[in-house]
PDB file of N, CA and C in Angstrom:
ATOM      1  N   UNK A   1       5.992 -29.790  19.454  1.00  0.00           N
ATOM      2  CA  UNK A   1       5.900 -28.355  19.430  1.00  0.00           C
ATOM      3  C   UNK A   1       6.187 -27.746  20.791  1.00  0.00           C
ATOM      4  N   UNK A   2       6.542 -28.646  21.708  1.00  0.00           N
ATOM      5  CA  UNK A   2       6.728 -27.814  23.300  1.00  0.00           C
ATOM      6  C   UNK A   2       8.393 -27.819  23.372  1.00  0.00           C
ATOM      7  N   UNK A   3       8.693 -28.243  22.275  1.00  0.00           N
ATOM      8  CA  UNK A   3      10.434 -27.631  22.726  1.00  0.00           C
ATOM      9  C   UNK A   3      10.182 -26.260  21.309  1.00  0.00           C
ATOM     10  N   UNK A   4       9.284 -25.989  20.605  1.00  0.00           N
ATOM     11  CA  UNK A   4      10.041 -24.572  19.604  1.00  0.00           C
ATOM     12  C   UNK A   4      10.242 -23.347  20.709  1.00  0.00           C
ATOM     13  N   UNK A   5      11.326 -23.014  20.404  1.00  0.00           N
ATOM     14  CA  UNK A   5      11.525 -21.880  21.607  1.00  0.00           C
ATOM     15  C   UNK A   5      11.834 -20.872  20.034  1.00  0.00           C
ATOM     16  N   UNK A   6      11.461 -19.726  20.328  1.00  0.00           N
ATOM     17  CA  UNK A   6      11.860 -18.319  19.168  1.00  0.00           C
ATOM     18  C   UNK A   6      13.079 -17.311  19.678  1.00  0.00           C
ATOM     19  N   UNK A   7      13.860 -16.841  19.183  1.00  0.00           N
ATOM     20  CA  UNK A   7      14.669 -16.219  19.295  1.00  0.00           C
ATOM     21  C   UNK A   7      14.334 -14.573  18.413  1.00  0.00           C
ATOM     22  N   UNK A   8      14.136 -13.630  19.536  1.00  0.00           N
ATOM     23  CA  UNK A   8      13.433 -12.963  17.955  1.00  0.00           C
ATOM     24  C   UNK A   8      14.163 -11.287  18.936  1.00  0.00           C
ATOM     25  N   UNK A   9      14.860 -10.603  17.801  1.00  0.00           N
ATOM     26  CA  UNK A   9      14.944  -9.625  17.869  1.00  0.00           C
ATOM     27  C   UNK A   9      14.163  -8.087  17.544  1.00  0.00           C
ATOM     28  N   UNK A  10      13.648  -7.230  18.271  1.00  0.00           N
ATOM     29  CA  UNK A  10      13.109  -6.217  18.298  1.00  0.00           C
ATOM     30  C   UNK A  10      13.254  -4.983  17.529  1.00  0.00           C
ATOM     31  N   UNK A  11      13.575  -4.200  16.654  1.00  0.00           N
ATOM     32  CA  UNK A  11      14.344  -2.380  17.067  1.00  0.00           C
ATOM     33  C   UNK A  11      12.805  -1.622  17.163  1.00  0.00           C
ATOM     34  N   UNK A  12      12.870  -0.901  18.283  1.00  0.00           N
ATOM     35  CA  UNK A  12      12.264   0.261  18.454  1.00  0.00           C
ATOM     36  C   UNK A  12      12.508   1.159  17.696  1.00  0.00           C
ATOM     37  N   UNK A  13      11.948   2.090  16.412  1.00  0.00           N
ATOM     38  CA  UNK A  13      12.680   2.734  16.309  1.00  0.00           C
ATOM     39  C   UNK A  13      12.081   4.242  17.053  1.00  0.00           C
ATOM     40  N   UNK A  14      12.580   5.442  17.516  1.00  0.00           N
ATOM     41  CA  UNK A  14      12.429   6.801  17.910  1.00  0.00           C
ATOM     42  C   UNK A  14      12.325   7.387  17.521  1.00  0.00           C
ATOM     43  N   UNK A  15      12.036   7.497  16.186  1.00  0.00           N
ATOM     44  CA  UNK A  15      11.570   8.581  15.753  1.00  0.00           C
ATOM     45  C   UNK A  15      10.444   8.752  15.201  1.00  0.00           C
ATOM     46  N   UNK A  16       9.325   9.865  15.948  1.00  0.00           N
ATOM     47  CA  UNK A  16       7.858   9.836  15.793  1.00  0.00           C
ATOM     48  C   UNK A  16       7.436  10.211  14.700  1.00  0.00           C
ATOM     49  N   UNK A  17       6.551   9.554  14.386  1.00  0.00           N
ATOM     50  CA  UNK A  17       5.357  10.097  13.296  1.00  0.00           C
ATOM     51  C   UNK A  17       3.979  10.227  13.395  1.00  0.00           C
ATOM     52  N   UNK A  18       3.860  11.687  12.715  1.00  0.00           N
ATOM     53  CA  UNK A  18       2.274  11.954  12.614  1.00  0.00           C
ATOM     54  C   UNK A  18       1.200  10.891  12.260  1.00  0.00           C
ATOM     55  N   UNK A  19       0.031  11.068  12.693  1.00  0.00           N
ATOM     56  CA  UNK A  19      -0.879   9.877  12.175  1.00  0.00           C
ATOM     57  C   UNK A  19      -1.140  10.479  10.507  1.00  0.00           C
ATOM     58  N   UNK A  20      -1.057  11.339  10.259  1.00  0.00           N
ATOM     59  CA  UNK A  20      -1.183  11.806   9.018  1.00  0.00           C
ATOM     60  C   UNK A  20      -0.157  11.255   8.116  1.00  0.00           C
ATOM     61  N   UNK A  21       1.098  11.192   8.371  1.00  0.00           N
ATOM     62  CA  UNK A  21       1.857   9.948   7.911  1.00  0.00           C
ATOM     63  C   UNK A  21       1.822   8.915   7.601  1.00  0.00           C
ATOM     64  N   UNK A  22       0.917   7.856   8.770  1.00  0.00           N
ATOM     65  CA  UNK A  22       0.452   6.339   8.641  1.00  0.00           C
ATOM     66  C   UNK A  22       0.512   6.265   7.164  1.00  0.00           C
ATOM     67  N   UNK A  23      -0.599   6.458   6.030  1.00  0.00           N
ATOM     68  CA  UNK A  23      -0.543   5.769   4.846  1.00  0.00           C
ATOM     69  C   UNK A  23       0.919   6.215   4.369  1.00  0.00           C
ATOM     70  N   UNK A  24       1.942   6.974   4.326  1.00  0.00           N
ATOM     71  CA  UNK A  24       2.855   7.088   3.558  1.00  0.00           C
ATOM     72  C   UNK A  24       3.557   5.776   3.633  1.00  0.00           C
ATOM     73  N   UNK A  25       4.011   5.981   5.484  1.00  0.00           N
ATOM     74  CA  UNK A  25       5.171   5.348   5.849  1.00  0.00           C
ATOM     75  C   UNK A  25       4.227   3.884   5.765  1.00  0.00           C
ATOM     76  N   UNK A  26       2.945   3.224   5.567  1.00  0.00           N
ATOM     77  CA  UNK A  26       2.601   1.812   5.359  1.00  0.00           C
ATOM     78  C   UNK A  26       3.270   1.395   3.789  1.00  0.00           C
ATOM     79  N   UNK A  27       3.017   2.630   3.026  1.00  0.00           N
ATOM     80  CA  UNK A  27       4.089   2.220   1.616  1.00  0.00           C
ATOM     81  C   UNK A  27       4.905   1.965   1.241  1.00  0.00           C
ATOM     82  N   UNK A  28       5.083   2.818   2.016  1.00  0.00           N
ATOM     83  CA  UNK A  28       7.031   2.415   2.554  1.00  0.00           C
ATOM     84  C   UNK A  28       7.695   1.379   2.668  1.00  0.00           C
ATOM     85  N   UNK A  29       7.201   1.231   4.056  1.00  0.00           N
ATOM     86  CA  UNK A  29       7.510   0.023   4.812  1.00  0.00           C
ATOM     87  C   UNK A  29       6.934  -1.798   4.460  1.00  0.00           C
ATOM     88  N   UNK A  30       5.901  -0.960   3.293  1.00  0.00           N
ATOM     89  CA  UNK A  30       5.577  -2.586   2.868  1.00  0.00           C
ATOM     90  C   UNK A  30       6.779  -2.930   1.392  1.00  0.00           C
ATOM     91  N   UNK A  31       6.869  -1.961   0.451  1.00  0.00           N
ATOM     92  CA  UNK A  31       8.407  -1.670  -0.487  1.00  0.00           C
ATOM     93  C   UNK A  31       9.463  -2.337   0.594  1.00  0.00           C
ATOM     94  N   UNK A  32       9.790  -2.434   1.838  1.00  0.00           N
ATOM     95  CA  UNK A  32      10.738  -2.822   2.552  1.00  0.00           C
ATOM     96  C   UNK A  32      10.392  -3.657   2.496  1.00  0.00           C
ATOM     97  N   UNK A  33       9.580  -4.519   3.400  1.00  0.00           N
ATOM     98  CA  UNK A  33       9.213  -6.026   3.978  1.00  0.00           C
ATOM     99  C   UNK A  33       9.414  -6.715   2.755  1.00  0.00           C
ATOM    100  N   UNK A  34       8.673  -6.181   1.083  1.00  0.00           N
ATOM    101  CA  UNK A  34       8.644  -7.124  -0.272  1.00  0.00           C
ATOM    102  C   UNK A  34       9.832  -7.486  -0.545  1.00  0.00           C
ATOM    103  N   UNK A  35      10.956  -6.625  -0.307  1.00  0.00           N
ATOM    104  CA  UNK A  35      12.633  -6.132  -1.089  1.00  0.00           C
ATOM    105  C   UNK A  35      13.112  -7.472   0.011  1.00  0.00           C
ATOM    106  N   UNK A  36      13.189  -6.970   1.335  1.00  0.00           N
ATOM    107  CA  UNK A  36      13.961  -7.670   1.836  1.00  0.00           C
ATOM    108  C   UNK A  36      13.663  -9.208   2.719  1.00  0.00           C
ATOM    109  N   UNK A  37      14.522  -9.253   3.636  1.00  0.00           N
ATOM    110  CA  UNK A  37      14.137 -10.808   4.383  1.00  0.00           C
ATOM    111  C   UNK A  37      14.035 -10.590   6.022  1.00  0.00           C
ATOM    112  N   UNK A  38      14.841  -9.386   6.165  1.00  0.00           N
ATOM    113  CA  UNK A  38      14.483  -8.694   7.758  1.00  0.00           C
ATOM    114  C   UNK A  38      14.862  -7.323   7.590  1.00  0.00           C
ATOM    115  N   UNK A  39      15.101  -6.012   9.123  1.00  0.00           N
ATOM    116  CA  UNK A  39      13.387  -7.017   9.752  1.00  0.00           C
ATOM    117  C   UNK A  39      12.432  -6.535   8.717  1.00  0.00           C
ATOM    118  N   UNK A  40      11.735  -7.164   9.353  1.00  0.00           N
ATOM    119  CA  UNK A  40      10.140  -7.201   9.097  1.00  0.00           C
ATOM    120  C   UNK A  40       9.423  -5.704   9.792  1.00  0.00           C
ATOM    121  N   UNK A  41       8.859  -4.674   9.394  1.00  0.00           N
ATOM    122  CA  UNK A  41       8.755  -3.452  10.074  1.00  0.00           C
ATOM    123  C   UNK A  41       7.165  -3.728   9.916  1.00  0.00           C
ATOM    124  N   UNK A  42       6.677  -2.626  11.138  1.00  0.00           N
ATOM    125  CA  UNK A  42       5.310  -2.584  10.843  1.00  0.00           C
ATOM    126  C   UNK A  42       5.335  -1.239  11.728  1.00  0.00           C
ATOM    127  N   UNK A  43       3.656  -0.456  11.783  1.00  0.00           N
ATOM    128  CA  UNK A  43       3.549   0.207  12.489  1.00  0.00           C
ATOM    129  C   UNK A  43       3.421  -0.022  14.041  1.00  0.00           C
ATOM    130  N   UNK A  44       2.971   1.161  15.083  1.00  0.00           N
ATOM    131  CA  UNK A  44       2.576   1.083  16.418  1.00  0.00           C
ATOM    132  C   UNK A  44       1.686   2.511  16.485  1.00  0.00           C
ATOM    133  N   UNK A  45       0.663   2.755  16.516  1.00  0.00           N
ATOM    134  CA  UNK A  45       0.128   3.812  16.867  1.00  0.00           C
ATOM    135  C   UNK A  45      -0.195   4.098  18.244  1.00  0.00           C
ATOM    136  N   UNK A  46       0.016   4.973  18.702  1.00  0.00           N
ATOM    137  CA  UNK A  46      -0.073   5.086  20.071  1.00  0.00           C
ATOM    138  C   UNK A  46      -1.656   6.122  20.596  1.00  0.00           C
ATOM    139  N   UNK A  47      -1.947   5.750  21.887  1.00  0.00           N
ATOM    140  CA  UNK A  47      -3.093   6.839  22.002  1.00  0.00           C
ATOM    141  C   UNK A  47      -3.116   8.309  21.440  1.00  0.00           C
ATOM    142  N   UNK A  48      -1.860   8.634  21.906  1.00  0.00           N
ATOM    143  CA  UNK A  48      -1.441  10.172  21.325  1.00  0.00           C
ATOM    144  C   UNK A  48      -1.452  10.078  19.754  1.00  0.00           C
ATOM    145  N   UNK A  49      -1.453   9.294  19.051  1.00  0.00           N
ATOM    146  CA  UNK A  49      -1.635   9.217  17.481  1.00  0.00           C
ATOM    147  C   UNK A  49      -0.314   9.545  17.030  1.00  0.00           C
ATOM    148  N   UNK A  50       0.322   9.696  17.644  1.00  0.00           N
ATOM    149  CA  UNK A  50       1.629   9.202  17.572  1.00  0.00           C
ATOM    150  C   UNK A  50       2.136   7.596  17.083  1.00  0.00           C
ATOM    151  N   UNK A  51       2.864   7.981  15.917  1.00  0.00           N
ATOM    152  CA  UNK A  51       3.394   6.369  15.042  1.00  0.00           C
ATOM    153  C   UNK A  51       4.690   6.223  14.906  1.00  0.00           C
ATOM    154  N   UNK A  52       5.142   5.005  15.218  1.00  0.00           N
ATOM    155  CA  UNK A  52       6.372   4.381  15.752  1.00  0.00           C
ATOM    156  C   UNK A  52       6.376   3.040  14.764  1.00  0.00           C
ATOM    157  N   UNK A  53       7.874   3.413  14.658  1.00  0.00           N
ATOM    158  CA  UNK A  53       8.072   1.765  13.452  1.00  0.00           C
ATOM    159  C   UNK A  53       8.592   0.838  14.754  1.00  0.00           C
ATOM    160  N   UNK A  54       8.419  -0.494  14.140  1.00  0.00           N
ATOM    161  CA  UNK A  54       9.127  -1.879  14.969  1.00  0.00           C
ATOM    162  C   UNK A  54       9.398  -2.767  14.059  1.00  0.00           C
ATOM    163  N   UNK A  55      10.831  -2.883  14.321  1.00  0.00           N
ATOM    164  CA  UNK A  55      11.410  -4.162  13.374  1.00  0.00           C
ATOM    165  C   UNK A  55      11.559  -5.126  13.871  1.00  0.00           C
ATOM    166  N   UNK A  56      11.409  -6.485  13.069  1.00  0.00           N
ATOM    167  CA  UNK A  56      11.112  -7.859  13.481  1.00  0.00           C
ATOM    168  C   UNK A  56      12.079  -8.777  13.031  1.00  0.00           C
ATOM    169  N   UNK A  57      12.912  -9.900  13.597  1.00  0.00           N
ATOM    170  CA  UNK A  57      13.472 -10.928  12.996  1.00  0.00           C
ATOM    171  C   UNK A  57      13.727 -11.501  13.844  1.00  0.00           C
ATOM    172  N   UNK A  58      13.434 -13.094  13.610  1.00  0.00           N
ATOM    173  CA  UNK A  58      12.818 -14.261  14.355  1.00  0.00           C
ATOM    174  C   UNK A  58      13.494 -15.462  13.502  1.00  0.00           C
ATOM    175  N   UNK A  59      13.963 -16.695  14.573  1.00  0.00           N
ATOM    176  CA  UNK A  59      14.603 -17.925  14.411  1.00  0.00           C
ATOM    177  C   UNK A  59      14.073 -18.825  15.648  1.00  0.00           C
ATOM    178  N   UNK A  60      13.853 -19.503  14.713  1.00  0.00           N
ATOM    179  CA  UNK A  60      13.119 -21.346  16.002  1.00  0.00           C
ATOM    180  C   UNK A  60      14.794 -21.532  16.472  1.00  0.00           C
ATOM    181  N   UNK A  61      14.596 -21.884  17.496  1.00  0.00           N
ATOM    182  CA  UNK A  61      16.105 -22.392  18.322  1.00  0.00           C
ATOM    183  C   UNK A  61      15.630 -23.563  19.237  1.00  0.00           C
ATOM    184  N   UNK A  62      14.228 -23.932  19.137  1.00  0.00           N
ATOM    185  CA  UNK A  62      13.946 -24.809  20.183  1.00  0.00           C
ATOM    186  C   UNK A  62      14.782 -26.613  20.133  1.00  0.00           C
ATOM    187  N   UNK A  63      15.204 -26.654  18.626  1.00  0.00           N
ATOM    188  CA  UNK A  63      16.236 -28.168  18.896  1.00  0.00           C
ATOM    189  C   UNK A  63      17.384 -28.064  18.787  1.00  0.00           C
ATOM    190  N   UNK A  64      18.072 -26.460  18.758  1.00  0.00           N
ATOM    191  CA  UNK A  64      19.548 -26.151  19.633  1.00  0.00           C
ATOM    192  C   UNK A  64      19.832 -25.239  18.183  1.00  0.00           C
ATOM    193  N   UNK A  65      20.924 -24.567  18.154  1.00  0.00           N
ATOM    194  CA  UNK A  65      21.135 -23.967  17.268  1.00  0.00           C
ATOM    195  C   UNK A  65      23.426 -23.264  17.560  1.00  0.00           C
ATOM    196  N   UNK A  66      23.656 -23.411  16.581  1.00  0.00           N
ATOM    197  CA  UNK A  66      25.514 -23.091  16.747  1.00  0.00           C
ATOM    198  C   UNK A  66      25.517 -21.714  17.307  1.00  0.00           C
ATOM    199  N   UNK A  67      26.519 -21.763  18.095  1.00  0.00           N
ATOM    200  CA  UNK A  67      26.797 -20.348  18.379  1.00  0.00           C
ATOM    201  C   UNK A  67      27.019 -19.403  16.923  1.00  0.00           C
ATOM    202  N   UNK A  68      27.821 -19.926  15.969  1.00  0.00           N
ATOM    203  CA  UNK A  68      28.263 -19.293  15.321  1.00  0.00           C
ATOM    204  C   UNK A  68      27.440 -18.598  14.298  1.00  0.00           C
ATOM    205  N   UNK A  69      26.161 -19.435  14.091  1.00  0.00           N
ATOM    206  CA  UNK A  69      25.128 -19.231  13.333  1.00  0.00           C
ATOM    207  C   UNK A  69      24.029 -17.994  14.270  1.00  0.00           C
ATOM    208  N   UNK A  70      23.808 -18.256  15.568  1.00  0.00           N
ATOM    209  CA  UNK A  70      23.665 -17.223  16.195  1.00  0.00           C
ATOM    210  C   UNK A  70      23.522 -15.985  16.520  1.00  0.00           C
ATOM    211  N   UNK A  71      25.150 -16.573  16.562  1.00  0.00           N
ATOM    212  CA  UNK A  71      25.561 -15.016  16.596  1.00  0.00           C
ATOM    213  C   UNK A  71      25.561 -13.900  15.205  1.00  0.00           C
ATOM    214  N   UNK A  72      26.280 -14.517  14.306  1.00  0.00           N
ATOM    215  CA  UNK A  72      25.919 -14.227  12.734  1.00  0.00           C
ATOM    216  C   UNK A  72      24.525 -13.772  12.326  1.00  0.00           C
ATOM    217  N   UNK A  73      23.875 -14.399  12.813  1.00  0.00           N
ATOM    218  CA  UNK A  73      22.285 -14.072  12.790  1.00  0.00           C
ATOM    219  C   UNK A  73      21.802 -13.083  13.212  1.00  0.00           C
ATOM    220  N   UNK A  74      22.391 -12.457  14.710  1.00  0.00           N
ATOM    221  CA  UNK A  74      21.920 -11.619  15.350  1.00  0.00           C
ATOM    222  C   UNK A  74      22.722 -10.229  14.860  1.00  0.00           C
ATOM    223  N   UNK A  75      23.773 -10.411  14.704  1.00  0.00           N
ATOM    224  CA  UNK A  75      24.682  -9.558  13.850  1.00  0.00           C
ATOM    225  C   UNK A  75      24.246  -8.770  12.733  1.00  0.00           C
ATOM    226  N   UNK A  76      23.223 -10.019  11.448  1.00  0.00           N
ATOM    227  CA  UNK A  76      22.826  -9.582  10.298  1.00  0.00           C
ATOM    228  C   UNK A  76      21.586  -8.587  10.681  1.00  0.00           C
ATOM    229  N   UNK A  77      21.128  -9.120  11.796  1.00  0.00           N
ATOM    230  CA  UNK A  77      19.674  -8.817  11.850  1.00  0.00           C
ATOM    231  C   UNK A  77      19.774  -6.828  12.388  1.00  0.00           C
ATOM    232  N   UNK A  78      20.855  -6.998  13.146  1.00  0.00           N
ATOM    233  CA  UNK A  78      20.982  -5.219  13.693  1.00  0.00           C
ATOM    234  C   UNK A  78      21.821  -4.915  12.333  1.00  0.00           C
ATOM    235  N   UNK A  79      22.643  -5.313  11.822  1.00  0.00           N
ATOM    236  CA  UNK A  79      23.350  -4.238  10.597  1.00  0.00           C
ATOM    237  C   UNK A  79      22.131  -3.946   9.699  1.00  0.00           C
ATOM    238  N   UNK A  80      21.077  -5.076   9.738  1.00  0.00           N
ATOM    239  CA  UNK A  80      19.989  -4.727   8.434  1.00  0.00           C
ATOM    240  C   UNK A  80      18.938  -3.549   9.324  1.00  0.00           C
ATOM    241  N   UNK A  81      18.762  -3.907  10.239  1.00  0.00           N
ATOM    242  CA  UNK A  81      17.854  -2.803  11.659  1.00  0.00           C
ATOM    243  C   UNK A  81      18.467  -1.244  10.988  1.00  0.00           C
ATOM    244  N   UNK A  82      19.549  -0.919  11.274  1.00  0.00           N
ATOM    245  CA  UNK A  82      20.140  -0.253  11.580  1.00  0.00           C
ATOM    246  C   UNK A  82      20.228   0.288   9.776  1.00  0.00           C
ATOM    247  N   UNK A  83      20.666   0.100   8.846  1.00  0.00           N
ATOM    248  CA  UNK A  83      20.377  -0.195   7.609  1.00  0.00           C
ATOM    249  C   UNK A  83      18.777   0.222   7.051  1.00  0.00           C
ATOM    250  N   UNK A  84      17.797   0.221   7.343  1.00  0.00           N
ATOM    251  CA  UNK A  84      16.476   0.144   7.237  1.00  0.00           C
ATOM    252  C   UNK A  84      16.664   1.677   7.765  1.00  0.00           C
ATOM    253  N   UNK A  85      16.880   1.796   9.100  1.00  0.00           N
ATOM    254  CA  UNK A  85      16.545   3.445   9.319  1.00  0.00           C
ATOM    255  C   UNK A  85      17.129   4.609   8.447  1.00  0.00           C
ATOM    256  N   UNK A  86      18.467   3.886   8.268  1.00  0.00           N
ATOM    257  CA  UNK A  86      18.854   4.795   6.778  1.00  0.00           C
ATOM    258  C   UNK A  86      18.251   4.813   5.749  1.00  0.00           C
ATOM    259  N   UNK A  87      17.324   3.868   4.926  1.00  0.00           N
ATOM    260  CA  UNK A  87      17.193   3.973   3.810  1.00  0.00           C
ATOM    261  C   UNK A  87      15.896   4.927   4.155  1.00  0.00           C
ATOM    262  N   UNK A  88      14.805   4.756   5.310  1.00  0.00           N
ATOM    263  CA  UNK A  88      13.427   5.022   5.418  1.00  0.00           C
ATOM    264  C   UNK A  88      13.808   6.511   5.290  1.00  0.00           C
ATOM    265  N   UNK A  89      15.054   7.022   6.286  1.00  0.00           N
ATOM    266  CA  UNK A  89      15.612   8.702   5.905  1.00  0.00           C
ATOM    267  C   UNK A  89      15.599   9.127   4.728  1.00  0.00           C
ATOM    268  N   UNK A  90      16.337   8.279   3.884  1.00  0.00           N
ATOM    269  CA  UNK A  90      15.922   8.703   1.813  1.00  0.00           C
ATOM    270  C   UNK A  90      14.864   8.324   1.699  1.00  0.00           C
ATOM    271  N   UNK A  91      14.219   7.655   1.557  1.00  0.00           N
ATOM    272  CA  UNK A  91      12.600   7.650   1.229  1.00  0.00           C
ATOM    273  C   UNK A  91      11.657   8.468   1.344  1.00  0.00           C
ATOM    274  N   UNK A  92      11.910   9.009   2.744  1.00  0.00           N
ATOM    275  CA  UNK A  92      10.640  10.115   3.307  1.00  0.00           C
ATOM    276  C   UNK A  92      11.523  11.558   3.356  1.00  0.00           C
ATOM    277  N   UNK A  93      12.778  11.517   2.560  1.00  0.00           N
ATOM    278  CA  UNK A  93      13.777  12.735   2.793  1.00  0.00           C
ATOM    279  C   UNK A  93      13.841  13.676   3.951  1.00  0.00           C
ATOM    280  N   UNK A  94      14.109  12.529   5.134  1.00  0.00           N
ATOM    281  CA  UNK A  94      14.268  13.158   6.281  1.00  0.00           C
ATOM    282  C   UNK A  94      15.288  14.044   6.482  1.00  0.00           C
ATOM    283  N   UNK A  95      16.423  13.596   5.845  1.00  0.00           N
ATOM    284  CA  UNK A  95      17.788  13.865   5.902  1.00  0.00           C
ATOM    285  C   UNK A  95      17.702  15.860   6.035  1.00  0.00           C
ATOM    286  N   UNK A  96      17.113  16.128   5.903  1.00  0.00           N
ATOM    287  CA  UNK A  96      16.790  17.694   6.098  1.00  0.00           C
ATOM    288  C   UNK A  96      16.482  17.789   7.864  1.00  0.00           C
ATOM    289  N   UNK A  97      15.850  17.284   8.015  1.00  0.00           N
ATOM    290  CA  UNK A  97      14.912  17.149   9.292  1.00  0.00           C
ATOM    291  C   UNK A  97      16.416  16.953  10.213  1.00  0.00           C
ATOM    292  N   UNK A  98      17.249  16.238  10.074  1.00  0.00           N
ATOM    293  CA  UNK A  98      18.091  15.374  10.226  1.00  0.00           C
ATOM    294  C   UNK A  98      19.370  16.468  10.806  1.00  0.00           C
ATOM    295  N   UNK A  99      20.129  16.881   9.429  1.00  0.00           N
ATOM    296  CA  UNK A  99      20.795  18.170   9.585  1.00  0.00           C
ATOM    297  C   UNK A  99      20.087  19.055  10.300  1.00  0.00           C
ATOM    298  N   UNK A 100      19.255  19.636  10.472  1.00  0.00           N
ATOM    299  CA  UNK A 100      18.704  21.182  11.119  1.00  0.00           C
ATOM    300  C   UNK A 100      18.489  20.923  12.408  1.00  0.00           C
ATOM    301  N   UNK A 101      18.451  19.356  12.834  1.00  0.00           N
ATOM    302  CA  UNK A 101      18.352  19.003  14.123  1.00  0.00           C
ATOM    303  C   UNK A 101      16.881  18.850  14.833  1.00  0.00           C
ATOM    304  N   UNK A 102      16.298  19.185  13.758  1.00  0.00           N
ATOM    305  CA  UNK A 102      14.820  18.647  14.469  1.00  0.00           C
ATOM    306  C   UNK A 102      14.138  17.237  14.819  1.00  0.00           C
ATOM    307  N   UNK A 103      15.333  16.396  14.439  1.00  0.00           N
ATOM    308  CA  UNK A 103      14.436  15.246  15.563  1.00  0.00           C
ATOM    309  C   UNK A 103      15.195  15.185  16.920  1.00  0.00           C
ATOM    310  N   UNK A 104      15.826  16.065  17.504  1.00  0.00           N
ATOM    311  CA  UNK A 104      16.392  16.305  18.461  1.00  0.00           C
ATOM    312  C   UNK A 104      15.445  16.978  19.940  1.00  0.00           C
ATOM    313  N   UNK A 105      15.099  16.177  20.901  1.00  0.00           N
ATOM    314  CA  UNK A 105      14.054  16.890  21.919  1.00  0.00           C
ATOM    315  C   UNK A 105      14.323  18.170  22.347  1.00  0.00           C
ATOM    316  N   UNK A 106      13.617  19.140  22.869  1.00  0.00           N
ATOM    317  CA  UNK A 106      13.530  20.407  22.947  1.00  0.00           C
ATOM    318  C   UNK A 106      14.691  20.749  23.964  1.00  0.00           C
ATOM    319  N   UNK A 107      15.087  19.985  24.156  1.00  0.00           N
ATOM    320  CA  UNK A 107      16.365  20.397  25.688  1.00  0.00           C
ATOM    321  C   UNK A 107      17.749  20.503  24.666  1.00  0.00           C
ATOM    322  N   UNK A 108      17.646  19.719  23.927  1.00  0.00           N
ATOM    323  CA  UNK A 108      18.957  19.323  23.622  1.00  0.00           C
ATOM    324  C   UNK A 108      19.160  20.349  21.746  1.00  0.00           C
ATOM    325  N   UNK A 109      18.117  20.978  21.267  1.00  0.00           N
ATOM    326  CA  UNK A 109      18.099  21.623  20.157  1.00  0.00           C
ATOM    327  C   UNK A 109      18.975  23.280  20.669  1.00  0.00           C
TER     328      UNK A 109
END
């Protein structure tokens, strides 16, 4: 077990949510995790009660692993990242929020 090394990709995602949200987006996001195989999302609540998703996907590489598989891997893992923030937009019908420009910070609205 002292050679498993993990290979594990992150997404932050940016766009905040109310703590009053938490139970929606846990419904949500658990409908995701059941459906699919990555990532893996969960919450982050912050002091400010402020809630932040984080996506997860992880591979043992510690007894070597192909580039090609790798890379492919890391590839699947951001098209599905990236993929996930779209669908969570139809789910919670952000797509309003979206157009009118309000998840846009106050400088840039």
């Amino acid at each position: 077990e002292d050679e498993q090394q993990v290979f594990s990709v992150r997404t932050f995602y940016d766009r905040p949510h109310g703590i009053d949200e938490k139970s929606k987006l846990l419904e949500v996001i658990d409908d995701w995790n059941r459906r699919t195989l990555w990532p893996k999302v969960y919450t982050h609540t912050h002091d400010d009660g402020t809630v932040r998703l984080i996506g997860e996907a992880q591979m043992l590489i510690g007894v070597g692993v192909s580039l090609e598989h790798f890379v492919s891997s890391t590839v699947s893992w951001v098209r599905a990242s990236i993929e996930f923030d779209k669908w969570l937009v139809e789910q919670l019908g952000l797509e309003a929020d979206i157009e009118s420009g309000d998840d846009k910070p106050d400088d840039e609205a």
